[in-house]
N, C-alpha and C. Protein backbone atom coordinates (compact mmCIF):
# COMPACT_ATOMS: atom_id res chain seq x y z
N UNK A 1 4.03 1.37 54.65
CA UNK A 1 3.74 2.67 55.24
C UNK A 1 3.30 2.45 56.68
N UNK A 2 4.14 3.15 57.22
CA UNK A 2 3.70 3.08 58.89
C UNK A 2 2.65 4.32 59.25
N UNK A 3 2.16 4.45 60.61
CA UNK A 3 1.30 5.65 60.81
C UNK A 3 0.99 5.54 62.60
N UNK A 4 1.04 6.95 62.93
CA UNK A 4 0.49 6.63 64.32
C UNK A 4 -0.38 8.37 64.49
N UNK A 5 -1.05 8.46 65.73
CA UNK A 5 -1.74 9.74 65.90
C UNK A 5 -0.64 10.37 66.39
N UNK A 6 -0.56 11.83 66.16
CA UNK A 6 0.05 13.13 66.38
C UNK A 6 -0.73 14.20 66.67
N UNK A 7 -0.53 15.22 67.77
CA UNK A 7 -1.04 15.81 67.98
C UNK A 7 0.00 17.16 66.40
N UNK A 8 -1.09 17.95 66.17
CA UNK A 8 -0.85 18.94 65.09
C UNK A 8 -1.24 20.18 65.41
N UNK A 9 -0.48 21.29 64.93
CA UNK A 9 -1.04 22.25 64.75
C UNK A 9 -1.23 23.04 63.54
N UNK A 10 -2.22 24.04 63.23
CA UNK A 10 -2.06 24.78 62.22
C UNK A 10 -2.78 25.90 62.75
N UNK A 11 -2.82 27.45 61.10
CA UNK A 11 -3.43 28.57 61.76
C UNK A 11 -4.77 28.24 61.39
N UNK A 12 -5.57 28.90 61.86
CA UNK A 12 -7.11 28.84 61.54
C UNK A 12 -7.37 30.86 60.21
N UNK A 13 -8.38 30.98 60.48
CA UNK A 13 -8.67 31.90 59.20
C UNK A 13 -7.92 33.49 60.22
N UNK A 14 -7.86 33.22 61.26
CA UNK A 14 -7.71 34.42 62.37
C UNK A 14 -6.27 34.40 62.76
N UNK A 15 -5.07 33.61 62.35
CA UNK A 15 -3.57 33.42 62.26
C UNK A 15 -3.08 33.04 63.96
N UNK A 16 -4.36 32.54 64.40
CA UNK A 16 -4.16 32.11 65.32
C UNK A 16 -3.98 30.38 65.39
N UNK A 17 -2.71 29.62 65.85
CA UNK A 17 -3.01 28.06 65.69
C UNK A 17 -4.49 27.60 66.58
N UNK A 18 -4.29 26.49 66.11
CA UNK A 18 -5.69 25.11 66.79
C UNK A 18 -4.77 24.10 66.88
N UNK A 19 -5.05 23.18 67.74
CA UNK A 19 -4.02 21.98 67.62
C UNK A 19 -5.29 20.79 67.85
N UNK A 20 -4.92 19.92 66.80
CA UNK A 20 -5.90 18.42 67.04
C UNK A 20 -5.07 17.16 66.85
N UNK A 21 -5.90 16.15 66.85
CA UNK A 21 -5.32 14.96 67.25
C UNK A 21 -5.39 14.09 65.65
N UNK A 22 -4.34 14.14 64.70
CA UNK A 22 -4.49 13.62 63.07
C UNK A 22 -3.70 11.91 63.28
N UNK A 23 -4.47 11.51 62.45
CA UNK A 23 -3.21 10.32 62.26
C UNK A 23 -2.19 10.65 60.85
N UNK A 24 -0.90 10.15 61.03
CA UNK A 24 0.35 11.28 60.21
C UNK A 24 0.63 9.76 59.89
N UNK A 25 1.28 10.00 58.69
CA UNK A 25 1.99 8.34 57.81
C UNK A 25 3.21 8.70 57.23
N UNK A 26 4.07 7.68 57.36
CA UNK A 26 5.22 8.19 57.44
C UNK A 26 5.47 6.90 56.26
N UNK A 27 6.74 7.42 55.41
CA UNK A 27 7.29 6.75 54.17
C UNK A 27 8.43 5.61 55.10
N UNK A 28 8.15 4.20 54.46
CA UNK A 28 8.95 3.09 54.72
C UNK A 28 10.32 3.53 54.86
N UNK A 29 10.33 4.44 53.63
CA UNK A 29 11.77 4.25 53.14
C UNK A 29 13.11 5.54 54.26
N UNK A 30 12.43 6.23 54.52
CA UNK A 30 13.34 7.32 55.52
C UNK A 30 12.74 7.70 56.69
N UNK A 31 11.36 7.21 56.81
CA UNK A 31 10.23 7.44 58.34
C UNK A 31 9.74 8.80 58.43
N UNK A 32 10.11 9.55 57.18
CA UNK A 32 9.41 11.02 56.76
C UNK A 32 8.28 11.29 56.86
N UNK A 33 7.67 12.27 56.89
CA UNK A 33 6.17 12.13 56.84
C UNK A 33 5.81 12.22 55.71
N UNK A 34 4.76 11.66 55.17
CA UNK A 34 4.30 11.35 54.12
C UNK A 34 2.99 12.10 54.11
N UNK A 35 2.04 12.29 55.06
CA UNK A 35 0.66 12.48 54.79
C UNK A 35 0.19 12.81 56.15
N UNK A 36 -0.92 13.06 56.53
CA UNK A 36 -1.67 13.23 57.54
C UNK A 36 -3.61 13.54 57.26
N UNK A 37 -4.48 12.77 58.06
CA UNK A 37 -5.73 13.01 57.53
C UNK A 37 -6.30 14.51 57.96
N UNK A 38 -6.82 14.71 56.86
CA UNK A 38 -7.67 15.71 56.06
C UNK A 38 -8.09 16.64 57.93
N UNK A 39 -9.22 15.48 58.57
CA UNK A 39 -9.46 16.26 59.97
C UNK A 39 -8.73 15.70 60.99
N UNK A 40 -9.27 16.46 62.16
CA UNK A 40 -8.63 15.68 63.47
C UNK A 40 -9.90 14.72 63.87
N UNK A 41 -9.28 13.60 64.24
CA UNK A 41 -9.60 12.15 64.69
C UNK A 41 -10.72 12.35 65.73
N UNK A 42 -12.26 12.09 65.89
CA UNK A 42 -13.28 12.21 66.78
C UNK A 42 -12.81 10.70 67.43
N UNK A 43 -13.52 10.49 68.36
CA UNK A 43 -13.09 9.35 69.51
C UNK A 43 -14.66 8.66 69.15
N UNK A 44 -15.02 8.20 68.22
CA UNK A 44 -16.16 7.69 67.63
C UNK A 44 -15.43 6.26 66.93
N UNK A 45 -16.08 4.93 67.81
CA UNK A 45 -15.91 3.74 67.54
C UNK A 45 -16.94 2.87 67.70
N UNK A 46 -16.37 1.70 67.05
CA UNK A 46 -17.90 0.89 67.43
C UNK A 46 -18.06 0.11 68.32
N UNK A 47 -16.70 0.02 69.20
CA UNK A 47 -17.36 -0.43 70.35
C UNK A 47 -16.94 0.17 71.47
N UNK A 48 -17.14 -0.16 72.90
CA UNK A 48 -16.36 0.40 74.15
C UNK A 48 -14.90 -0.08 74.03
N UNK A 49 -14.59 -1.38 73.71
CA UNK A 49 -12.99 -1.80 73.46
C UNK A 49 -12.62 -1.22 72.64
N UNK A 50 -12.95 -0.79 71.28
CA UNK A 50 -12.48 -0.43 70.34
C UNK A 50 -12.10 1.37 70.68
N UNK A 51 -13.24 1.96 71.85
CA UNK A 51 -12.72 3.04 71.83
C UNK A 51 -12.08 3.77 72.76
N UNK A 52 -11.65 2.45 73.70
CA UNK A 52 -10.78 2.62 74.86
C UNK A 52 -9.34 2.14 73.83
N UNK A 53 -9.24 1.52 73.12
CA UNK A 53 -8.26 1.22 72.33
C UNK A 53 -7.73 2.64 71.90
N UNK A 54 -8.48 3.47 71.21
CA UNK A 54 -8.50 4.43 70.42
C UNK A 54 -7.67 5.62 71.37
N UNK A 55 -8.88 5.78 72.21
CA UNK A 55 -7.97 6.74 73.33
C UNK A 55 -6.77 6.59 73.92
N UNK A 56 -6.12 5.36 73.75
CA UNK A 56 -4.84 4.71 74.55
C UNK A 56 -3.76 5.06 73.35
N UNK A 57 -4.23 4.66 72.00
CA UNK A 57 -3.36 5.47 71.07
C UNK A 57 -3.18 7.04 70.55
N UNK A 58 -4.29 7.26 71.31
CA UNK A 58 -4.03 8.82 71.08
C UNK A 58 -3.51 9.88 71.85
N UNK A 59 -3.60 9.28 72.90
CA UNK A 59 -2.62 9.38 73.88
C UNK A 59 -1.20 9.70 74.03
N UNK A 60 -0.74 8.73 73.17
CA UNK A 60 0.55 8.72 72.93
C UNK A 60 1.21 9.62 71.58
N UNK A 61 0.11 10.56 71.55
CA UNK A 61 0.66 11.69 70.42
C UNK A 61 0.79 12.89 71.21
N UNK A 62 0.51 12.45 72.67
CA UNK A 62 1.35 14.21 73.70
C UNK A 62 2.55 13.82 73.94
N UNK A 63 3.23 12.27 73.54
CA UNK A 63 4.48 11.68 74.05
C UNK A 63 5.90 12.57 72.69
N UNK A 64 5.17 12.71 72.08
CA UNK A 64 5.96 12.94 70.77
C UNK A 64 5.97 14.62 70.42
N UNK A 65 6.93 15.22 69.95
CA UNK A 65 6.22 16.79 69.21
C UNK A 65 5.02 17.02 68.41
N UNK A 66 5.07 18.22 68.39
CA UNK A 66 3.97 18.65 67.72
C UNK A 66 4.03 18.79 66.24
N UNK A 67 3.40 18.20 65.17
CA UNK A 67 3.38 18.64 63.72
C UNK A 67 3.18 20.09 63.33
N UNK A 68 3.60 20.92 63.26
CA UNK A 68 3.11 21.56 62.19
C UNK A 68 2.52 21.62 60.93
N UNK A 69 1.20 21.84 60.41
CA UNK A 69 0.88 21.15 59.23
C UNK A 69 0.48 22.72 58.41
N UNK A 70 0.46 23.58 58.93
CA UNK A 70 -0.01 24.68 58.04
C UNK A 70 0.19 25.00 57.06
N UNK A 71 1.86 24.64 56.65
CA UNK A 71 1.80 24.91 54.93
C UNK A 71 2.17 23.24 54.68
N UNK A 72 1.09 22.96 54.01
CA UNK A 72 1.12 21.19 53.29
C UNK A 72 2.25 20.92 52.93
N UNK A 73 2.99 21.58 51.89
CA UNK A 73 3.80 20.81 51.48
C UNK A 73 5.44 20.91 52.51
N UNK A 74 5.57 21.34 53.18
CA UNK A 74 6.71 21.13 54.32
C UNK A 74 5.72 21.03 56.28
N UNK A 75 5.78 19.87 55.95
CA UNK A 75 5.25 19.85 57.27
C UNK A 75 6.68 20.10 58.73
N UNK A 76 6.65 20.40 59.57
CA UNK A 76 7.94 20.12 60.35
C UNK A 76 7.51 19.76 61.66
N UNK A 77 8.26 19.43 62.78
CA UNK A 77 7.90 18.84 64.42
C UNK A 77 8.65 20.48 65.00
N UNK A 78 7.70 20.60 66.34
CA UNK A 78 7.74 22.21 66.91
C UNK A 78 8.15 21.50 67.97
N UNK A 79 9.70 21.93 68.78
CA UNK A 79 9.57 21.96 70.09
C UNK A 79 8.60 22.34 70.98
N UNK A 80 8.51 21.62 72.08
CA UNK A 80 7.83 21.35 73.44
C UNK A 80 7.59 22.66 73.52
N UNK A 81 8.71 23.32 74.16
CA UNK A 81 9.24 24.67 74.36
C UNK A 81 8.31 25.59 73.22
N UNK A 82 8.34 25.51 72.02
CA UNK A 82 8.07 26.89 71.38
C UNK A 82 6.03 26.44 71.36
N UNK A 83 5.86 25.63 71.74
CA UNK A 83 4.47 25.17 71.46
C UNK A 83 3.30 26.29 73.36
N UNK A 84 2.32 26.56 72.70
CA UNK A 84 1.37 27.41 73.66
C UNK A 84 0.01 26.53 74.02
């Protein structure tokens, strides 16, 4: 199982999206998504390397689309374009 950070969105209780920063895991077998954690990722490490590390990979989840995660069981990627 592979995994990297993605930036995500979903609605909140007001049907308005939030977008945060999840790490998403993707299945060996077709690079699907498989999962994504529960919250979005705080920039809380234990060290200064470790959390300059952190920020350098998270980074690279504005390089990629956006998840959609609002309904769990079909997650999909939102064009650039349709994203606010």
């Amino acid at each position: 199982m592979s995994w990297n950070y993605r930036v995500t969105r979903m609605k909140d209780e007001t049907g308005d999206y939030v977008y945060g920063i999840r790490e998403v895991y993707y299945r060996d077998a077709d690079g699907s998504i498989s999962g994504w954690s529960v919250k979005e990722m705080p920039l809380v490490e234990g060290s200064l390397g470790e959390l300059a590390q952190a920020h350098t990979l998270m980074g690279g989840a504005f390089d990629a689309p956006v998840i959609d995660v609002t309904d769990e069981d079909k997650p999909y990627e939102v064009a650039k374009e349709a994203v606010t």
